[in-house]
N, C-alpha and C. Protein backbone atom coordinates (compact mmCIF):
# COMPACT_ATOMS: atom_id res chain seq x y z
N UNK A 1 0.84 -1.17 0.00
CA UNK A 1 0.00 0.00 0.00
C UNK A 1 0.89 1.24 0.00
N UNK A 2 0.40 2.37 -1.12
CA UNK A 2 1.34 3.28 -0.91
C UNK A 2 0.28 4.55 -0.61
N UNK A 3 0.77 6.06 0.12
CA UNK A 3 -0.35 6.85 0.17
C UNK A 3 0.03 7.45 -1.33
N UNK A 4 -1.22 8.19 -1.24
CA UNK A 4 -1.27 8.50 -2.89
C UNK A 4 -0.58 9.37 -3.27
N UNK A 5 -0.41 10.01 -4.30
CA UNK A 5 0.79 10.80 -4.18
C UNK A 5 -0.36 12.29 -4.50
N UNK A 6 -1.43 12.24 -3.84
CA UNK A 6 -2.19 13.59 -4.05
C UNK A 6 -1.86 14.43 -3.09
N UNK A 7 -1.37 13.47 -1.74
CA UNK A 7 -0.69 14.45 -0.64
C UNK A 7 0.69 14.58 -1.25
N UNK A 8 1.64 14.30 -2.02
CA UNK A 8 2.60 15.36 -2.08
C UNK A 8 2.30 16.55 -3.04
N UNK A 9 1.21 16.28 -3.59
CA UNK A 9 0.64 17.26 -5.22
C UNK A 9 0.11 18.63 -4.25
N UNK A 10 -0.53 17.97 -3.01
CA UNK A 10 -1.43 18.95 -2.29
C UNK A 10 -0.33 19.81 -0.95
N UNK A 11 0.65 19.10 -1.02
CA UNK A 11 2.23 19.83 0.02
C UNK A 11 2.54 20.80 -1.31
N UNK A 12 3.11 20.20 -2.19
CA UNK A 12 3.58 21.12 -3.38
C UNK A 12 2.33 22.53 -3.54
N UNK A 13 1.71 22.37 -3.59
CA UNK A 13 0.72 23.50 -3.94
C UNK A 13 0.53 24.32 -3.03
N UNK A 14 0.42 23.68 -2.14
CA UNK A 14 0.27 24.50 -0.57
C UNK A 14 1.78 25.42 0.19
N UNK A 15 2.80 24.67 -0.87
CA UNK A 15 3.85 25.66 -0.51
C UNK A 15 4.43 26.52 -1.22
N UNK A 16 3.61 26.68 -2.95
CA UNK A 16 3.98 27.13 -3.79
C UNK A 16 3.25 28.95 -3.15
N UNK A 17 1.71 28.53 -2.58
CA UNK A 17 0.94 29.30 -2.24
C UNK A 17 1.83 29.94 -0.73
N UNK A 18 2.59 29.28 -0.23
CA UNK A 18 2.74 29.93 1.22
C UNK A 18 4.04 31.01 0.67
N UNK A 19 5.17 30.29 -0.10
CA UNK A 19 6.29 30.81 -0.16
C UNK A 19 6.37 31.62 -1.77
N UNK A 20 5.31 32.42 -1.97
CA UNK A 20 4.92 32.97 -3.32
C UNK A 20 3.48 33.91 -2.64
N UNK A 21 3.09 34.03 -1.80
CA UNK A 21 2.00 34.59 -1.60
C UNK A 21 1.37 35.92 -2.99
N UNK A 22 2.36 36.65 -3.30
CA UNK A 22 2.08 37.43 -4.43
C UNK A 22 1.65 37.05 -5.61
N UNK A 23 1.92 35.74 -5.94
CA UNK A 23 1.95 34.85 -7.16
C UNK A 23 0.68 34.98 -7.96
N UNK A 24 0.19 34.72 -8.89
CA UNK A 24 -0.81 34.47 -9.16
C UNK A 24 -1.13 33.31 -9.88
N UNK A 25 -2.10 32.88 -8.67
CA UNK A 25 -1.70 31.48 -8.49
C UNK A 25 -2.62 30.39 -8.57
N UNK A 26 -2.83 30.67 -10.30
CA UNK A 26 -3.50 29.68 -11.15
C UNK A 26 -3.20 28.09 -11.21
N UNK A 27 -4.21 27.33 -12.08
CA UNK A 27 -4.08 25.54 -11.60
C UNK A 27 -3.18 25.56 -12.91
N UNK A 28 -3.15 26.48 -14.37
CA UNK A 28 -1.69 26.09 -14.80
C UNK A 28 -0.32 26.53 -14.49
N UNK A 29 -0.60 27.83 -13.86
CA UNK A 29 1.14 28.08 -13.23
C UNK A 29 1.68 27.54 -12.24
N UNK A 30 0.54 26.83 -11.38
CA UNK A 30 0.89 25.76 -10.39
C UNK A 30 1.23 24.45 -11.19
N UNK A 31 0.06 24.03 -12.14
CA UNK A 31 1.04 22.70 -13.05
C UNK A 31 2.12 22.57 -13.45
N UNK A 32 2.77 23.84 -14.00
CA UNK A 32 3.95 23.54 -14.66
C UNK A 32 4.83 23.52 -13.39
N UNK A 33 4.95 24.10 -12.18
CA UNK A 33 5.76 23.68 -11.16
C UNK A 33 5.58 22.04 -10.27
N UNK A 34 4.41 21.58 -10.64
CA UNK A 34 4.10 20.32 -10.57
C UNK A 34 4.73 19.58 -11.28
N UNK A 35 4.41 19.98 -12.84
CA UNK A 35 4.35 19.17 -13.37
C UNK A 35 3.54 18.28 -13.99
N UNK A 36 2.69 18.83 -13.78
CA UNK A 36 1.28 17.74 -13.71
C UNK A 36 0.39 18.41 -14.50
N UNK A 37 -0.65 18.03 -15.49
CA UNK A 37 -1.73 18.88 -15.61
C UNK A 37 -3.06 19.33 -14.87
N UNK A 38 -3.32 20.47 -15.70
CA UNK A 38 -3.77 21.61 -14.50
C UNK A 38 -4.95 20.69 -13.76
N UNK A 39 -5.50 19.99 -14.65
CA UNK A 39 -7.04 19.02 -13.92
C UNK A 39 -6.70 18.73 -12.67
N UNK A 40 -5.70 17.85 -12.68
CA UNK A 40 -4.95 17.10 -11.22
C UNK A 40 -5.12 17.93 -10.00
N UNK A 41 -4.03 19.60 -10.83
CA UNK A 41 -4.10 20.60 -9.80
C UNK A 41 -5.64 21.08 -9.50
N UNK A 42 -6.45 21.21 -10.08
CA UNK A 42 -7.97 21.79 -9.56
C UNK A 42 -8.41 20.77 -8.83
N UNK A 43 -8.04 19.23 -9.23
CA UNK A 43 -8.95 18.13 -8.32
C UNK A 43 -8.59 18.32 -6.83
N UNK A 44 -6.95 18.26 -6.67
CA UNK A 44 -6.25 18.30 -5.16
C UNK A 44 -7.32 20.07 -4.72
N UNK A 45 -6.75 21.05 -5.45
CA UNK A 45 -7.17 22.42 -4.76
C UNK A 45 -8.64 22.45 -4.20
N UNK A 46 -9.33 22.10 -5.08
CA UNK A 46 -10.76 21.39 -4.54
C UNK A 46 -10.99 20.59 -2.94
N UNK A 47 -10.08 19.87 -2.97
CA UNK A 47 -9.69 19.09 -1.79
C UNK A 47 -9.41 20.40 -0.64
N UNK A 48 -8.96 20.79 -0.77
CA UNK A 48 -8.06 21.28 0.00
C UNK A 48 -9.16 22.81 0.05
N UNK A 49 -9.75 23.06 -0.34
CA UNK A 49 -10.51 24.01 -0.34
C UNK A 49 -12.28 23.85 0.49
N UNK A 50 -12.52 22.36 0.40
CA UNK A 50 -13.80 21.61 0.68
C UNK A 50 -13.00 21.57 2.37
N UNK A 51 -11.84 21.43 2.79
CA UNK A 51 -10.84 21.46 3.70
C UNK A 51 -10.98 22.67 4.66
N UNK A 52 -10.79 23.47 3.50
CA UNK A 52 -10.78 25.06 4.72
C UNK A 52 -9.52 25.45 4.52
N UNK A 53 -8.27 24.89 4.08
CA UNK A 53 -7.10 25.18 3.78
C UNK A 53 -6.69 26.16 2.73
N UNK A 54 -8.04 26.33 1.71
CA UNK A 54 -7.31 27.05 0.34
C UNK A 54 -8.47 28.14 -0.15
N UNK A 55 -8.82 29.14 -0.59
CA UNK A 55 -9.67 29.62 -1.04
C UNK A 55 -9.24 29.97 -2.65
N UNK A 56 -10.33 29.87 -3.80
CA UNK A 56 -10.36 29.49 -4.74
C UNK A 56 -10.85 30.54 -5.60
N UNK A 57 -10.61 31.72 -6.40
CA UNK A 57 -11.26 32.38 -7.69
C UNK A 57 -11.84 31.93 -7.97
N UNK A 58 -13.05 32.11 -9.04
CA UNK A 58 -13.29 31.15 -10.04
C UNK A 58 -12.82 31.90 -11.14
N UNK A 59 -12.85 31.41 -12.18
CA UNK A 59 -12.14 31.58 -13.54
C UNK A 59 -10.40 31.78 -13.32
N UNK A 60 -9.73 32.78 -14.18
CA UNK A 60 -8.24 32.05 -13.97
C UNK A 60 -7.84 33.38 -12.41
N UNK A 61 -9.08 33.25 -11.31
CA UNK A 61 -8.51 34.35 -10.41
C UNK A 61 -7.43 33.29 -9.39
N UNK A 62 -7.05 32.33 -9.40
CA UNK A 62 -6.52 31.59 -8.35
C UNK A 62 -6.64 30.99 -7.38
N UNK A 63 -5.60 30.83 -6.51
CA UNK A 63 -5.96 30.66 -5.00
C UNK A 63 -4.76 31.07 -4.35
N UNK A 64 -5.71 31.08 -2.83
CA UNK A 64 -4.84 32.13 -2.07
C UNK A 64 -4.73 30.33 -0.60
N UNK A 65 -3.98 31.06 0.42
CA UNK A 65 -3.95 30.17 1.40
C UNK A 65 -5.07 31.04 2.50
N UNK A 66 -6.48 29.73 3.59
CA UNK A 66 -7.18 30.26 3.91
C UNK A 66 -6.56 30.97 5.64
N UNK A 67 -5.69 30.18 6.12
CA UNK A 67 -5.31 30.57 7.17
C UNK A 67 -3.70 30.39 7.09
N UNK A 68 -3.20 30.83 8.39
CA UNK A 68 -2.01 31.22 8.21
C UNK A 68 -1.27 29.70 8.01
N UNK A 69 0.36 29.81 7.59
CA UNK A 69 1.24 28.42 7.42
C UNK A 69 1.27 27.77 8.46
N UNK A 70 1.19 28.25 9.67
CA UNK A 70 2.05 28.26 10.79
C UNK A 70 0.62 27.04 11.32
N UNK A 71 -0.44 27.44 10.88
CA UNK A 71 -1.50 26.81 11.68
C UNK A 71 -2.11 25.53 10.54
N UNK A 72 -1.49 25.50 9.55
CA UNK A 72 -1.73 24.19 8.77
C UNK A 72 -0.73 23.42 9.07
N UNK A 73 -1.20 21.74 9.47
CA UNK A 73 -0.02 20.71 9.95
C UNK A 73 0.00 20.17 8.29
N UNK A 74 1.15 18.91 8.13
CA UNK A 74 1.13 18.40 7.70
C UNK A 74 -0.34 16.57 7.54
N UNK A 75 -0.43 17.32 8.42
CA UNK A 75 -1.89 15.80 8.98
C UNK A 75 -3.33 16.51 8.25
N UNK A 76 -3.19 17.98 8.52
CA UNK A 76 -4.19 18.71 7.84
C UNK A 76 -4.63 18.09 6.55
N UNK A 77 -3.22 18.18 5.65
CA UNK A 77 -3.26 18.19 4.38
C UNK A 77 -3.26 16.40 4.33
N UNK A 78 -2.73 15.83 4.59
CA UNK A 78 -2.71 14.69 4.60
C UNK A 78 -4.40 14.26 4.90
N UNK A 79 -5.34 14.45 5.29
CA UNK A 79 -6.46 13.94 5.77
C UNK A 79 -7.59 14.83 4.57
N UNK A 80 -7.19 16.14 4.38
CA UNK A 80 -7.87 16.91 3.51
C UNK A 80 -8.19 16.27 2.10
N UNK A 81 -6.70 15.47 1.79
CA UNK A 81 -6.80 14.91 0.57
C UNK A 81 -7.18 13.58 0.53
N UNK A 82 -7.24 12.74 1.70
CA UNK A 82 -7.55 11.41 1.56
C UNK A 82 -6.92 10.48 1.06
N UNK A 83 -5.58 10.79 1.64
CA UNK A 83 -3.89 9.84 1.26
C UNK A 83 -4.25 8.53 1.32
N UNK A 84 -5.30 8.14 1.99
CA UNK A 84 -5.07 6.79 2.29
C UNK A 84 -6.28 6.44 1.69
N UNK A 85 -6.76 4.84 1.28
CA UNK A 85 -7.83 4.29 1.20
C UNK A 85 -8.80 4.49 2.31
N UNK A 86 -10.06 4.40 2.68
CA UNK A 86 -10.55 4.12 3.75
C UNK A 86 -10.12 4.18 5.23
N UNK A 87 -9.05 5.37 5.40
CA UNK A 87 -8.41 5.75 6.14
C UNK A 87 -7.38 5.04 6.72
N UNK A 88 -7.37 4.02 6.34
CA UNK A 88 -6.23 3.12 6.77
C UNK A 88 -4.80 3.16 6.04
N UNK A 89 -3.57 3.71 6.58
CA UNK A 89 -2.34 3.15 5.92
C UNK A 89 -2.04 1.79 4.66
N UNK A 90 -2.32 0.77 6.10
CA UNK A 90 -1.94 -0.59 5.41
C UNK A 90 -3.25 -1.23 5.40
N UNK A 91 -2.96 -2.35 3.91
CA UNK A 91 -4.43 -2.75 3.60
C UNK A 91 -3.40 -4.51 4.28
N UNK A 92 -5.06 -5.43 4.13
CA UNK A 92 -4.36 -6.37 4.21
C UNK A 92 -4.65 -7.24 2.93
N UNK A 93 -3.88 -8.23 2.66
CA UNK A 93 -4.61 -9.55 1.62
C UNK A 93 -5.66 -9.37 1.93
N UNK A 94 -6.56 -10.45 0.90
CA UNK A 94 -7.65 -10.38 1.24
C UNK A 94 -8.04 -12.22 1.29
N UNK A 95 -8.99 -12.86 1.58
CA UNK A 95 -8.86 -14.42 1.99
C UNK A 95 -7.81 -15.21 2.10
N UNK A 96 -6.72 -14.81 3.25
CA UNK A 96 -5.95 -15.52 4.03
C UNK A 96 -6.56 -17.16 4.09
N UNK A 97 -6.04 -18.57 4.14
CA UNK A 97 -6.30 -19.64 4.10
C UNK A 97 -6.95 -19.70 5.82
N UNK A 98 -8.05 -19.74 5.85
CA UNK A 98 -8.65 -19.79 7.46
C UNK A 98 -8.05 -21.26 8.42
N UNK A 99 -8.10 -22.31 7.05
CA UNK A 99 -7.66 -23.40 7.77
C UNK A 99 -5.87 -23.84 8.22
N UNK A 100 -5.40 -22.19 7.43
CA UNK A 100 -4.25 -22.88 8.40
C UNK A 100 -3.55 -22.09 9.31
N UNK A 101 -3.23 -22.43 10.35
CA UNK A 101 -3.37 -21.55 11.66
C UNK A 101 -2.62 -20.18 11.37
N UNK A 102 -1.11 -20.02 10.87
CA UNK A 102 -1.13 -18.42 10.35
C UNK A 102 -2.36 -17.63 9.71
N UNK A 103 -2.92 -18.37 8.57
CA UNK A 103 -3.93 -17.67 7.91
C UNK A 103 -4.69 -17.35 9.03
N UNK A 104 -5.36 -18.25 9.95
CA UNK A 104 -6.37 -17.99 10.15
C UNK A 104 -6.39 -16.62 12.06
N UNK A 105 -4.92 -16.63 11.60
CA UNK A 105 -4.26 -15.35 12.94
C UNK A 105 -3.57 -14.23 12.68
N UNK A 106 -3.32 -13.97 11.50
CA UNK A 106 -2.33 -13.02 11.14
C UNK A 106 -3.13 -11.74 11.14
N UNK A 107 -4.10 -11.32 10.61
CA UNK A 107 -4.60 -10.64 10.26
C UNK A 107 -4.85 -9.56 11.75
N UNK A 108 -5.25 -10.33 12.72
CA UNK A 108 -5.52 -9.94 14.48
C UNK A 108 -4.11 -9.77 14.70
N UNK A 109 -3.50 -10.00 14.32
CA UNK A 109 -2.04 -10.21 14.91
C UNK A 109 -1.13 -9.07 14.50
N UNK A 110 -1.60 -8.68 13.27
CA UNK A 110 -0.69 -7.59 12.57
C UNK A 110 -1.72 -6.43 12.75
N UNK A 111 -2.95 -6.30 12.91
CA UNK A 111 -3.32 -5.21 13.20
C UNK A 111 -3.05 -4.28 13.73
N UNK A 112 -2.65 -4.63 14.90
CA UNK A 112 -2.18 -3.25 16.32
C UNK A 112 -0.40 -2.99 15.73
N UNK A 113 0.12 -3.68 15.17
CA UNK A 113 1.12 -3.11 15.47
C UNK A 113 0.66 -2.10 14.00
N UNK A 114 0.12 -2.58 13.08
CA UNK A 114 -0.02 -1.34 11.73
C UNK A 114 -0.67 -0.25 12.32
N UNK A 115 -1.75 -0.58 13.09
CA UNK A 115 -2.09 0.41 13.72
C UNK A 115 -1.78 1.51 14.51
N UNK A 116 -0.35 0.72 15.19
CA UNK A 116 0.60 2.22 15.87
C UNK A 116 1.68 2.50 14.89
N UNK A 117 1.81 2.39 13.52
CA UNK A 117 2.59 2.62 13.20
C UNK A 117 1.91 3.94 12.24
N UNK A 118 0.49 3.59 11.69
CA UNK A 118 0.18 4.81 11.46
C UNK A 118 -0.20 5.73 12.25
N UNK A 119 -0.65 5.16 13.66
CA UNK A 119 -0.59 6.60 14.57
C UNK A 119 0.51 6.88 15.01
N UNK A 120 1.81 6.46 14.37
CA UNK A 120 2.98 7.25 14.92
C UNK A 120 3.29 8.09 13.58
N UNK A 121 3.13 7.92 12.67
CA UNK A 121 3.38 8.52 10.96
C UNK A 121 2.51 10.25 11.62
N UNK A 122 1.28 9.48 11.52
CA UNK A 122 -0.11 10.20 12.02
C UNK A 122 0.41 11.48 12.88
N UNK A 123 1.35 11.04 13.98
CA UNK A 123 1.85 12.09 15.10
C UNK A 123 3.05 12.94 14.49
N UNK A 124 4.16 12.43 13.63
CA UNK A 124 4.83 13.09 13.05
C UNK A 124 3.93 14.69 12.16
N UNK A 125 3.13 13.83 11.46
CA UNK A 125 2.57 14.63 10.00
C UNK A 125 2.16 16.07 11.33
N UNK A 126 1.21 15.25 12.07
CA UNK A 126 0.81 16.80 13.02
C UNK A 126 1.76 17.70 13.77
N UNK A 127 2.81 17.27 13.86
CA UNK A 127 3.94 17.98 14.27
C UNK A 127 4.47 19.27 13.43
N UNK A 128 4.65 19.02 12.34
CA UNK A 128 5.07 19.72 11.21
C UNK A 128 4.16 20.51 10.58
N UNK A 129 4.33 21.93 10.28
CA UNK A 129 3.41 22.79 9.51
C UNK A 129 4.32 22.86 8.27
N UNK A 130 3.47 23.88 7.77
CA UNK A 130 3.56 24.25 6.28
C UNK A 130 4.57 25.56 6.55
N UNK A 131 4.56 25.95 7.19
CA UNK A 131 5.57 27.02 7.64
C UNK A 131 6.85 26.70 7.98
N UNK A 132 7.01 25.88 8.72
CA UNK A 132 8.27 24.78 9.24
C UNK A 132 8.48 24.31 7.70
N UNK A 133 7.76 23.64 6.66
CA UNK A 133 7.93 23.03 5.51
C UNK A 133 8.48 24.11 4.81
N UNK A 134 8.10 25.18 4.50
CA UNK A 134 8.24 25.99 3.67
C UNK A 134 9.61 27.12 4.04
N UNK A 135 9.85 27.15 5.30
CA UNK A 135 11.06 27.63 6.11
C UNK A 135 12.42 26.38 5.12
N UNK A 136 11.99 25.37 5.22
CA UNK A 136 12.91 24.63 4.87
C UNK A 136 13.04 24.31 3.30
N UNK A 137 12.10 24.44 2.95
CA UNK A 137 12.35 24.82 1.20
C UNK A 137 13.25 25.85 0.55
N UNK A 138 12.38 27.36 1.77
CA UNK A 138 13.20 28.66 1.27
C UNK A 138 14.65 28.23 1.81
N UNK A 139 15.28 27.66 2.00
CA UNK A 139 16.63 27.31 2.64
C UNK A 139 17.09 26.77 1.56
N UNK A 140 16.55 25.60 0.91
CA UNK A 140 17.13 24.67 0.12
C UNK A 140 17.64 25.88 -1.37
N UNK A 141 16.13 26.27 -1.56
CA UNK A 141 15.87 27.38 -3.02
C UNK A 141 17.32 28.45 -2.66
N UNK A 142 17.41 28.94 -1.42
CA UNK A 142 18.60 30.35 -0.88
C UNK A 142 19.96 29.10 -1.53
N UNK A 143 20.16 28.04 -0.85
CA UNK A 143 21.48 27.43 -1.13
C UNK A 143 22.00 27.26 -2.81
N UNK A 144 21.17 27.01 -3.11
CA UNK A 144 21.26 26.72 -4.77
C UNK A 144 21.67 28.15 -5.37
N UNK A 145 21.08 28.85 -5.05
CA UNK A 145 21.37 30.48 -5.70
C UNK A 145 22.74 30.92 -5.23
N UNK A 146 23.31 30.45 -4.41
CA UNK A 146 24.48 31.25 -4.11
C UNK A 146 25.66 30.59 -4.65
């Protein structure tokens, strides 16, 4: 199981918007820094807007960020977009052999520990804002220029 990659589409956008605030900051001038076409970018911004995270123009007016960096986590965005299937990290097989005793235990068995492993992912993501993220971008972008 992998999370989707709409949460890094929806980090990328969200920091294009924090660390560009002047920008104008359309779903194709955000694509081409994606990469991606612009659809992708309106599907995530949508997300993220149904969220409370993004406010949206209509026609080519943009989007802006709805509250400050500092107060969007990374869990925000991660949950806004729906990284995961059915909220779960890890999926499991599906008809394990019941009759033979792994099959018919694994599944109870591996639960809790997947389970703290995405509430430890889970505790990271909320740790981290978009401000902290974007502090560390403008660092990377400053090093390259000099």
């Amino acid at each position: 199981m992998k999370i989707s990659s709409r949460f890094s589409v929806a980090v990328h956008i969200l920091s294009l918007l924090s660390l560009e605030p002047n920008a104008h900051h359309t779903s194709e001038w955000m694509a081409g820094s994606v990469n991606t076409n612009p659809v992708i970018i309106r599907r995530v911004t949508s997300q993220l807007k149904k969220a409370g995270l993004v406010a949206v123009r209509s026609g080519t007016g943009g989007a802006t960020l709805m509250k400050p960096a500092e107060q969007i986590s990374l869990l925000d965005v991660y949950r806004a977009v729906e990284a995961v299937e059915e909220g779960e990290l890890f999926g499991f097989h599906e008809h394990p052999n019941p009759q033979c005793p792994v099959g018919a235990n694994i599944e109870s068995v591996l639960q809790l520990v997947m389970l703290r492993a995405q509430t430890a992912m889970e505790q990271v993501l909320g740790e981290i804002t978009l401000d902290q993220l974007s502090a560390e971008l403008k660092h990377k972008i400053d090093e390259k220029m000099c």
